[in-house]
C-alpha atoms as a PDB file:
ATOM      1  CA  UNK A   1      -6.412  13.956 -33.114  1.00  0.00           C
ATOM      2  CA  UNK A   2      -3.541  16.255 -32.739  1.00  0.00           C
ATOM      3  CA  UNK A   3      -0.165  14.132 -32.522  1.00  0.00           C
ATOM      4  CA  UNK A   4       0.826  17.473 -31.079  1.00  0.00           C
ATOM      5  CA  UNK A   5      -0.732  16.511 -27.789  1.00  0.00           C
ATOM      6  CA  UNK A   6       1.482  13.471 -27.363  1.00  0.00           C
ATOM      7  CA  UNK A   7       5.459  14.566 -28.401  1.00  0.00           C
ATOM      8  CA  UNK A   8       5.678  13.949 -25.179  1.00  0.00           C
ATOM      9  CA  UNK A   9       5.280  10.592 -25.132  1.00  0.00           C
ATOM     10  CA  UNK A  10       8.576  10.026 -27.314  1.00  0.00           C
ATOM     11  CA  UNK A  11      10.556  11.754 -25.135  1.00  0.00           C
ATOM     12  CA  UNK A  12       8.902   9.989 -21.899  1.00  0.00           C
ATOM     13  CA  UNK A  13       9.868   6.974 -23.218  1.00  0.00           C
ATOM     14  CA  UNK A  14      13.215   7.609 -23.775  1.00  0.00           C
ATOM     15  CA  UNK A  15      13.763   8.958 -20.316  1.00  0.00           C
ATOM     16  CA  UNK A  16      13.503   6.968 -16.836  1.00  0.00           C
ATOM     17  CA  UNK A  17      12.114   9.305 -14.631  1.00  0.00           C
ATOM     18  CA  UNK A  18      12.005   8.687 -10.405  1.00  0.00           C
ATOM     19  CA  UNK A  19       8.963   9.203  -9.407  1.00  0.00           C
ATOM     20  CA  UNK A  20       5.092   9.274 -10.863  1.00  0.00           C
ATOM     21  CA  UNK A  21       5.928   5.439 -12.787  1.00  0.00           C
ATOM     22  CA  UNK A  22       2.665   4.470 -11.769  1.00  0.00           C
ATOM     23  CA  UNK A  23       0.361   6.781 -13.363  1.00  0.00           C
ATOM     24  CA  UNK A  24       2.484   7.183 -16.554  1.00  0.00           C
ATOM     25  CA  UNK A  25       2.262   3.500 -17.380  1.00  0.00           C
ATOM     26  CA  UNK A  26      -1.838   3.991 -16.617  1.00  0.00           C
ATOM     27  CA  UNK A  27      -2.634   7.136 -18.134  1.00  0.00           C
ATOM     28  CA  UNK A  28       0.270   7.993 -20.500  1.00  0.00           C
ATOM     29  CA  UNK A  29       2.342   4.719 -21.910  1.00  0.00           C
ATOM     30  CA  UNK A  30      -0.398   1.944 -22.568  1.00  0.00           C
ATOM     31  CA  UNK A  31      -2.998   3.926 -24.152  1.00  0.00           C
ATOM     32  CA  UNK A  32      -0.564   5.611 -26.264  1.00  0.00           C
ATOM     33  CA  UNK A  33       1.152   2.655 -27.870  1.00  0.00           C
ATOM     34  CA  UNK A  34      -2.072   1.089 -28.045  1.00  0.00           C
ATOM     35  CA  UNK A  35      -4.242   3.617 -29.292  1.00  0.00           C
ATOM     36  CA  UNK A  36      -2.151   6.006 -31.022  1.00  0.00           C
ATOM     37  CA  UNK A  37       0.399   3.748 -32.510  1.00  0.00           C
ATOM     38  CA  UNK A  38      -1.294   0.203 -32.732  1.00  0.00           C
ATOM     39  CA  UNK A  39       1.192  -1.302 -31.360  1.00  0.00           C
ATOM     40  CA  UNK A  40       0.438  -4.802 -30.409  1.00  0.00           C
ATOM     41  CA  UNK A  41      -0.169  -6.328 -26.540  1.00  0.00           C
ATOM     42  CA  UNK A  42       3.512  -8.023 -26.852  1.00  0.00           C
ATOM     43  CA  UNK A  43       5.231  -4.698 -28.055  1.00  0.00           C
ATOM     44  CA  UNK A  44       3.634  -2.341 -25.702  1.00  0.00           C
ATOM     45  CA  UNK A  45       4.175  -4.708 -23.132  1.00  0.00           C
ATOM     46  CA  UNK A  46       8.414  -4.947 -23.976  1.00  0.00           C
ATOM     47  CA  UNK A  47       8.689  -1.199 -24.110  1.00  0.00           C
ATOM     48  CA  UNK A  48       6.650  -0.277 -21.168  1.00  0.00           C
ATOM     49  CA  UNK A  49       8.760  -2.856 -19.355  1.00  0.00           C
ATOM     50  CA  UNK A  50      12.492  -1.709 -20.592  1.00  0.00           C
ATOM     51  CA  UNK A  51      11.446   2.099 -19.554  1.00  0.00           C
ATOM     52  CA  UNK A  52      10.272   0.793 -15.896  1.00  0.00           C
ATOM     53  CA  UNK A  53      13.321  -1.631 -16.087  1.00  0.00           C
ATOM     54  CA  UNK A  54      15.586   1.913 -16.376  1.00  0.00           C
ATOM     55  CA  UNK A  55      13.173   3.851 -14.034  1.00  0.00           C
ATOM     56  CA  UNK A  56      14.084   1.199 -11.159  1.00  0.00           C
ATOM     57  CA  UNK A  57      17.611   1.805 -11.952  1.00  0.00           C
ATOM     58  CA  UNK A  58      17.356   5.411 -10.034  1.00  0.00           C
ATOM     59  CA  UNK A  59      14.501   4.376  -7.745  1.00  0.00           C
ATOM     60  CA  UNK A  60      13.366   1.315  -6.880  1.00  0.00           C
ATOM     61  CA  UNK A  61       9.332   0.915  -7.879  1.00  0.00           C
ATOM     62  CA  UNK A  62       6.615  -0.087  -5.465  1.00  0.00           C
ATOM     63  CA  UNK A  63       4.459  -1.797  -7.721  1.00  0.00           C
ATOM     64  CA  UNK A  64       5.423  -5.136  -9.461  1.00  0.00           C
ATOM     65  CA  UNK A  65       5.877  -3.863 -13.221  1.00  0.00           C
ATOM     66  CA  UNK A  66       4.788  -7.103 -14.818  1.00  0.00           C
ATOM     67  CA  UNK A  67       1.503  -7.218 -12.708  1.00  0.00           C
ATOM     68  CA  UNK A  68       1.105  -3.373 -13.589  1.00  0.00           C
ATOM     69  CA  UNK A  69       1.476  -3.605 -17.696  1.00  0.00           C
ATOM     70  CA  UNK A  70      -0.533  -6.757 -17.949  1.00  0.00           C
ATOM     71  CA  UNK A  71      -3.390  -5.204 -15.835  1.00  0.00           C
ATOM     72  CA  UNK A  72      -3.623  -2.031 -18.093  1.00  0.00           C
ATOM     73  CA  UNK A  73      -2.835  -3.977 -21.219  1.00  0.00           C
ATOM     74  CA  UNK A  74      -6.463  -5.881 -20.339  1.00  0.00           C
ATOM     75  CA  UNK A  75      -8.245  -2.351 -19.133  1.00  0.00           C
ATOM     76  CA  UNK A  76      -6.966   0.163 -21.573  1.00  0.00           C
ATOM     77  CA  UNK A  77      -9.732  -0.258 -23.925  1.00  0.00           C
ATOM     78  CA  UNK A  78     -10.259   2.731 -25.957  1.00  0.00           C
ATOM     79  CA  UNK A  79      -8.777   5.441 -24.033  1.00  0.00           C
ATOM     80  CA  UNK A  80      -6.526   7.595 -25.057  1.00  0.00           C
ATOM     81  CA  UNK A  81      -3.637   9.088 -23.336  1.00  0.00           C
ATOM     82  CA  UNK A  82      -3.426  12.150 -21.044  1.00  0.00           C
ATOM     83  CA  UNK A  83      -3.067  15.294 -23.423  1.00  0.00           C
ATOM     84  CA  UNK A  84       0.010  17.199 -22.373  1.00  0.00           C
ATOM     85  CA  UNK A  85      -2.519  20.364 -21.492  1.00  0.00           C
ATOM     86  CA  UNK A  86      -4.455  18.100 -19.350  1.00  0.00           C
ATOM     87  CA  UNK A  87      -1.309  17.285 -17.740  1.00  0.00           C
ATOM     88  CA  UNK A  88      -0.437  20.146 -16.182  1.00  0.00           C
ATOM     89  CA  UNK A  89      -4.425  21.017 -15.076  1.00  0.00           C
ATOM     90  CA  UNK A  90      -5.169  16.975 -13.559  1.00  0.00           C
ATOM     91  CA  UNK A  91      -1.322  16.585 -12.426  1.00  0.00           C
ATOM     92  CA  UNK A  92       0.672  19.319 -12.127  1.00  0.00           C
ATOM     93  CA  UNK A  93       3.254  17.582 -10.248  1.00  0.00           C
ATOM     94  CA  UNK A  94       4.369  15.278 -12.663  1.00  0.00           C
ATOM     95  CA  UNK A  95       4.028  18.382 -15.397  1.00  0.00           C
ATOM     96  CA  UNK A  96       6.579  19.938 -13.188  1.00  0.00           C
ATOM     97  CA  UNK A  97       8.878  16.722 -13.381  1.00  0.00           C
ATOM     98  CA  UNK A  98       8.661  16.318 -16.687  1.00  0.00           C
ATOM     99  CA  UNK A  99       9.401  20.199 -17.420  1.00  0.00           C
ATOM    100  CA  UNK A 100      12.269  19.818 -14.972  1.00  0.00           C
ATOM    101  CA  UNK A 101      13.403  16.906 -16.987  1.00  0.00           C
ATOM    102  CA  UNK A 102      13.571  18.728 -20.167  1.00  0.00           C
ATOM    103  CA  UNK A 103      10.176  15.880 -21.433  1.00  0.00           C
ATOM    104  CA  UNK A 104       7.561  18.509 -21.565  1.00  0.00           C
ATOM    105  CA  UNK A 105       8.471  22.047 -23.392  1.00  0.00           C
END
């Protein structure tokens, strides 16, 4: 596995972003703190939740957050999180975003 692949991730994390919240905590957040840095159910949970919490603060979601992380805490299973490269082939709009947002470089 190439950490490489997921810098991304870090800086995600760190940054609320307005659109795409959905899909990042499916395909990007919950695999990677579960599968890349073992966190635990409880951890992955908090920090998936404080990075919607601040992602609501610019947009308001359309999803309940706490019915969202507990749903792909039970389904993430082994999957790993969307490669950056993959990114910009499968989703090229949120690529864009997160270029535009100074996340992806």
């Amino acid at each position: 596995m190439n950490l490489h692949d997921y810098g991304y991730v870090e800086r995600l994390i760190n940054k609320p972003i307005h659109t795409h919240r959905n899909y990042c905590v499916w395909k990007i957040l919950v695999p990677y703190y579960i599968n890349i840095k073992g966190l635990s159910k409880l951890q992955t949970f908090d920090t998936v939740k404080t990075w919607l919490d601040k992602c609501h603060a610019i947009t308001r979601l359309d999803f309940n957050p706490k019915q969202k992380i507990d749903y792909e805490l039970d389904h993430v299973g082994k999957f790993t999180p969307i490669r950056h490269w993959q990114l910009k082939d499968g989703h090229p709009s949120l690529y864009t975003l997160l270029e535009k947002e100074g996340i992806m470089y």
